[in-house]
C-alpha atoms as a PDB file:
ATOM      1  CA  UNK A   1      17.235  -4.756  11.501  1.00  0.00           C
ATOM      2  CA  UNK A   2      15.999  -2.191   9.214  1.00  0.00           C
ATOM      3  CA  UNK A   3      12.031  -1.889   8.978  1.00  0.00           C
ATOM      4  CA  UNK A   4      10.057  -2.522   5.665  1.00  0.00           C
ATOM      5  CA  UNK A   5       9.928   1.607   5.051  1.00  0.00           C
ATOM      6  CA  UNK A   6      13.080   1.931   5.570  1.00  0.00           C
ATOM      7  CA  UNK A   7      14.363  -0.427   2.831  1.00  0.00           C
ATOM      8  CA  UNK A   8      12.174   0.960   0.950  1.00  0.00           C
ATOM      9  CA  UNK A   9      13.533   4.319   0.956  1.00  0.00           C
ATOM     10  CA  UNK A  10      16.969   2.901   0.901  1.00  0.00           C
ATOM     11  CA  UNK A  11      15.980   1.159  -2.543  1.00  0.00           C
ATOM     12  CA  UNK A  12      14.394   4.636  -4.141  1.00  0.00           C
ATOM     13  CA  UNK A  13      18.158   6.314  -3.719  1.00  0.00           C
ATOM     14  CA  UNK A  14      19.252   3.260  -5.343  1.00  0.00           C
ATOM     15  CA  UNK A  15      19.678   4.131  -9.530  1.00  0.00           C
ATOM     16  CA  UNK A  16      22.030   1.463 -10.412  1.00  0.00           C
ATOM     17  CA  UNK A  17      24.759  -1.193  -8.525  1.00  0.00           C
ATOM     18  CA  UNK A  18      27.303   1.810  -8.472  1.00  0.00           C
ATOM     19  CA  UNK A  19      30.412   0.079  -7.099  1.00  0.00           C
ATOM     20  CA  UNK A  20      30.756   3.459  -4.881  1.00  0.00           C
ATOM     21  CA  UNK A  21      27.313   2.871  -2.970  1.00  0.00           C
ATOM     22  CA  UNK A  22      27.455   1.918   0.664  1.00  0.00           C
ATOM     23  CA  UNK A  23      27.952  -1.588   1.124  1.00  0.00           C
ATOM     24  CA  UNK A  24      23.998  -1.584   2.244  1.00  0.00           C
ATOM     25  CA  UNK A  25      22.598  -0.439  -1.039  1.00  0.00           C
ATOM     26  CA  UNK A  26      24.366  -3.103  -2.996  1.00  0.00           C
ATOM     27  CA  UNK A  27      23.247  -6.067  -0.438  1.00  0.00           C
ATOM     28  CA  UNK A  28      19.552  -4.690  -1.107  1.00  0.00           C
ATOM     29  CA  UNK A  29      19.620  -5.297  -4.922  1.00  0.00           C
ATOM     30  CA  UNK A  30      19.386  -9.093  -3.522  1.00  0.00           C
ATOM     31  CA  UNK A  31      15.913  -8.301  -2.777  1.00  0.00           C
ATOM     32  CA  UNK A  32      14.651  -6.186  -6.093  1.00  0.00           C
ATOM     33  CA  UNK A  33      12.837  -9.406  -7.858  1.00  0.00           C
ATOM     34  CA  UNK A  34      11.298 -10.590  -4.138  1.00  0.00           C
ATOM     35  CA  UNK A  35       7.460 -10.251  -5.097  1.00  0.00           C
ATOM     36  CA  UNK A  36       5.547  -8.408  -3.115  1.00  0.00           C
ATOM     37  CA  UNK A  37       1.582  -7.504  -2.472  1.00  0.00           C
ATOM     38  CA  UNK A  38      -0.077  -4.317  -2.687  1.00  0.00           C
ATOM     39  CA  UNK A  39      -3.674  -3.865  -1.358  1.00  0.00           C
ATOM     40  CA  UNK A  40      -6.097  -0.853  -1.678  1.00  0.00           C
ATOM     41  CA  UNK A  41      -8.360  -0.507   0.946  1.00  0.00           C
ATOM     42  CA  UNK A  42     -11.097   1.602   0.386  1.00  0.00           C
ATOM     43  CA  UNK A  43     -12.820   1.108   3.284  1.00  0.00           C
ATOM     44  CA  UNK A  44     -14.361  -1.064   5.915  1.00  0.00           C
ATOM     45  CA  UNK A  45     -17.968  -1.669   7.808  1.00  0.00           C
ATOM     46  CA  UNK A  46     -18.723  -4.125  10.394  1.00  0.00           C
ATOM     47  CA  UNK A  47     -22.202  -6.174  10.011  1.00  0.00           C
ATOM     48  CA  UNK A  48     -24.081  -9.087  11.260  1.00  0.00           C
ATOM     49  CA  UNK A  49     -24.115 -12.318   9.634  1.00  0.00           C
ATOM     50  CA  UNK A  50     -27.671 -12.152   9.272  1.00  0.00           C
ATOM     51  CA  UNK A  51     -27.505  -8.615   7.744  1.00  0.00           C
ATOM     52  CA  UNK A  52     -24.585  -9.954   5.386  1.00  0.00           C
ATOM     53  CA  UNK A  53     -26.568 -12.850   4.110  1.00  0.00           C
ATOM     54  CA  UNK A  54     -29.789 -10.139   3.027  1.00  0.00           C
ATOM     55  CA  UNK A  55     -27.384  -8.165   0.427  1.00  0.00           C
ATOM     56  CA  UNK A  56     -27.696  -9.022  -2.795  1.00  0.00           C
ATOM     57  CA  UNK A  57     -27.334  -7.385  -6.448  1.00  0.00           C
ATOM     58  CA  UNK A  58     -27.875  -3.749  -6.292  1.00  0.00           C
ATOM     59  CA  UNK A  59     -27.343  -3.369  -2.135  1.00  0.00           C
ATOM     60  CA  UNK A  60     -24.720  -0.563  -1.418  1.00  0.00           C
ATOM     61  CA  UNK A  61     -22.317  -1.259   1.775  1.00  0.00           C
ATOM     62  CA  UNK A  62     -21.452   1.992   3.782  1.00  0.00           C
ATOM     63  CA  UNK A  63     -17.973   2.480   4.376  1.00  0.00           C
ATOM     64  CA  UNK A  64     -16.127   4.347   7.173  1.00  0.00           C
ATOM     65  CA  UNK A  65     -14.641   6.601   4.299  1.00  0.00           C
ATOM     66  CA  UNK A  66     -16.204   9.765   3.235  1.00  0.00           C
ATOM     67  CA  UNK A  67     -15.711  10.750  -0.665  1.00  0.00           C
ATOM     68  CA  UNK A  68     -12.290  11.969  -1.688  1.00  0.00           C
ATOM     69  CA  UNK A  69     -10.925  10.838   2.034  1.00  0.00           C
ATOM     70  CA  UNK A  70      -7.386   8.985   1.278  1.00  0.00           C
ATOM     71  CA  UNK A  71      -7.352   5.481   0.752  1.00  0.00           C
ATOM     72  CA  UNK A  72      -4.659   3.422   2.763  1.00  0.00           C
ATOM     73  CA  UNK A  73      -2.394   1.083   0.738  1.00  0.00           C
ATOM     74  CA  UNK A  74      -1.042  -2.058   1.900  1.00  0.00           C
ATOM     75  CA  UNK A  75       2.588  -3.417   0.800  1.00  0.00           C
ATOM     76  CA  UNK A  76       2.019  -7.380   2.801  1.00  0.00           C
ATOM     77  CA  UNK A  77      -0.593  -6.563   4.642  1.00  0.00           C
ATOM     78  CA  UNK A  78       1.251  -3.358   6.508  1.00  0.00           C
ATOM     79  CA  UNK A  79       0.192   0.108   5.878  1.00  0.00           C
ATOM     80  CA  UNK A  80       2.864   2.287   4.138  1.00  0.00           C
ATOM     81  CA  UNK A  81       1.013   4.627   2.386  1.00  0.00           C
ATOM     82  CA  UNK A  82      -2.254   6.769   1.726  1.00  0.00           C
ATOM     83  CA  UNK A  83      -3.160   7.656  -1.630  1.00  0.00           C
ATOM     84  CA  UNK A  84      -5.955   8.617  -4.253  1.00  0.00           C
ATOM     85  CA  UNK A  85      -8.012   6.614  -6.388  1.00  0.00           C
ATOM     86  CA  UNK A  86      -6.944   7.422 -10.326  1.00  0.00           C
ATOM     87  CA  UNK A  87      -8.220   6.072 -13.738  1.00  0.00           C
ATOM     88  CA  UNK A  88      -5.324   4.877 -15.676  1.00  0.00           C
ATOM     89  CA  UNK A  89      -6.881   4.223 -18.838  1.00  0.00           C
ATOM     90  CA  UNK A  90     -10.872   3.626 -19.798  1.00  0.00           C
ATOM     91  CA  UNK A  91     -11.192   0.568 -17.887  1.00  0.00           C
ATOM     92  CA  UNK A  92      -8.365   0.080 -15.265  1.00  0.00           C
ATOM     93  CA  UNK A  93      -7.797   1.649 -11.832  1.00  0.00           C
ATOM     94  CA  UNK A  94      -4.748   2.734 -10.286  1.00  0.00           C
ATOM     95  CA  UNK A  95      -3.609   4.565  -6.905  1.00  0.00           C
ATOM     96  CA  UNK A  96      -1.778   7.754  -6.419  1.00  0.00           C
ATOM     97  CA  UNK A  97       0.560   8.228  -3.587  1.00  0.00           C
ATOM     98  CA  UNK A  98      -0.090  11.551  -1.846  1.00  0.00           C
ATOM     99  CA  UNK A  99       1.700  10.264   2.011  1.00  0.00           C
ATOM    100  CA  UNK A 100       4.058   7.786   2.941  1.00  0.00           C
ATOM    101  CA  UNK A 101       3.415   6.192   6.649  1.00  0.00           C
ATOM    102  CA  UNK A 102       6.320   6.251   9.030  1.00  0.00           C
ATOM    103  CA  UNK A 103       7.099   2.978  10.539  1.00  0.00           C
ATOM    104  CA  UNK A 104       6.270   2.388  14.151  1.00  0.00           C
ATOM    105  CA  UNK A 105       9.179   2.333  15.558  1.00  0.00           C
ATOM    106  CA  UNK A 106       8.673   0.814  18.862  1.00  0.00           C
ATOM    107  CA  UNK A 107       8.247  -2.814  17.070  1.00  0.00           C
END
């Protein structure tokens, strides 16, 4: 069974449902509407429950990132890539891809 990266891939070669493709690229237009979630993660920290419940408006959480470290990003809660923050417009937020993550491929 082929991993999640690896359909992936498979589905970036894909431009169109070419009659010529491999039999394999045609089966995976079946999935092209499947939603899917992406998460951002820009960092963790570990606390107690007693230092969680003293934060409020204005308190500042330290994360295990340092500035302009890449952030990891999460296709169904499995890591596939590390990217950049990015502004897309005045008031959104967006992610570059700089790496793709290679499956494991002992799973």
């Amino acid at each position: 069974m082929a991993s999640d990266l690896e359909m992936v891939e498979l589905a970036e070669g894909i431009a169109s449902a070419d009659p010529g493709a491999p039999r394999g690229a045609r089966d995976l237009e079946a999935v092209y509407d499947i939603p899917v979630t992406v998460s951002v993660v820009l960092g963790k920290a570990t606390m107690q429950v007693n230092q969680l419940l003293k934060l409020g408006r204005g308190a500042v959480v330290e994360l295990d990132r340092k500035l302009g470290e890449a952030i990891d990003i999460y296709v169904n809660n499995r890591l596939v890539a590390r990217g950049e923050v990015v502004m897309v417009d005045d008031s959104r937020l967006g992610v570059t891809m700089t790496e793709i993550v290679k499956a494991d491929r002992s799973i």
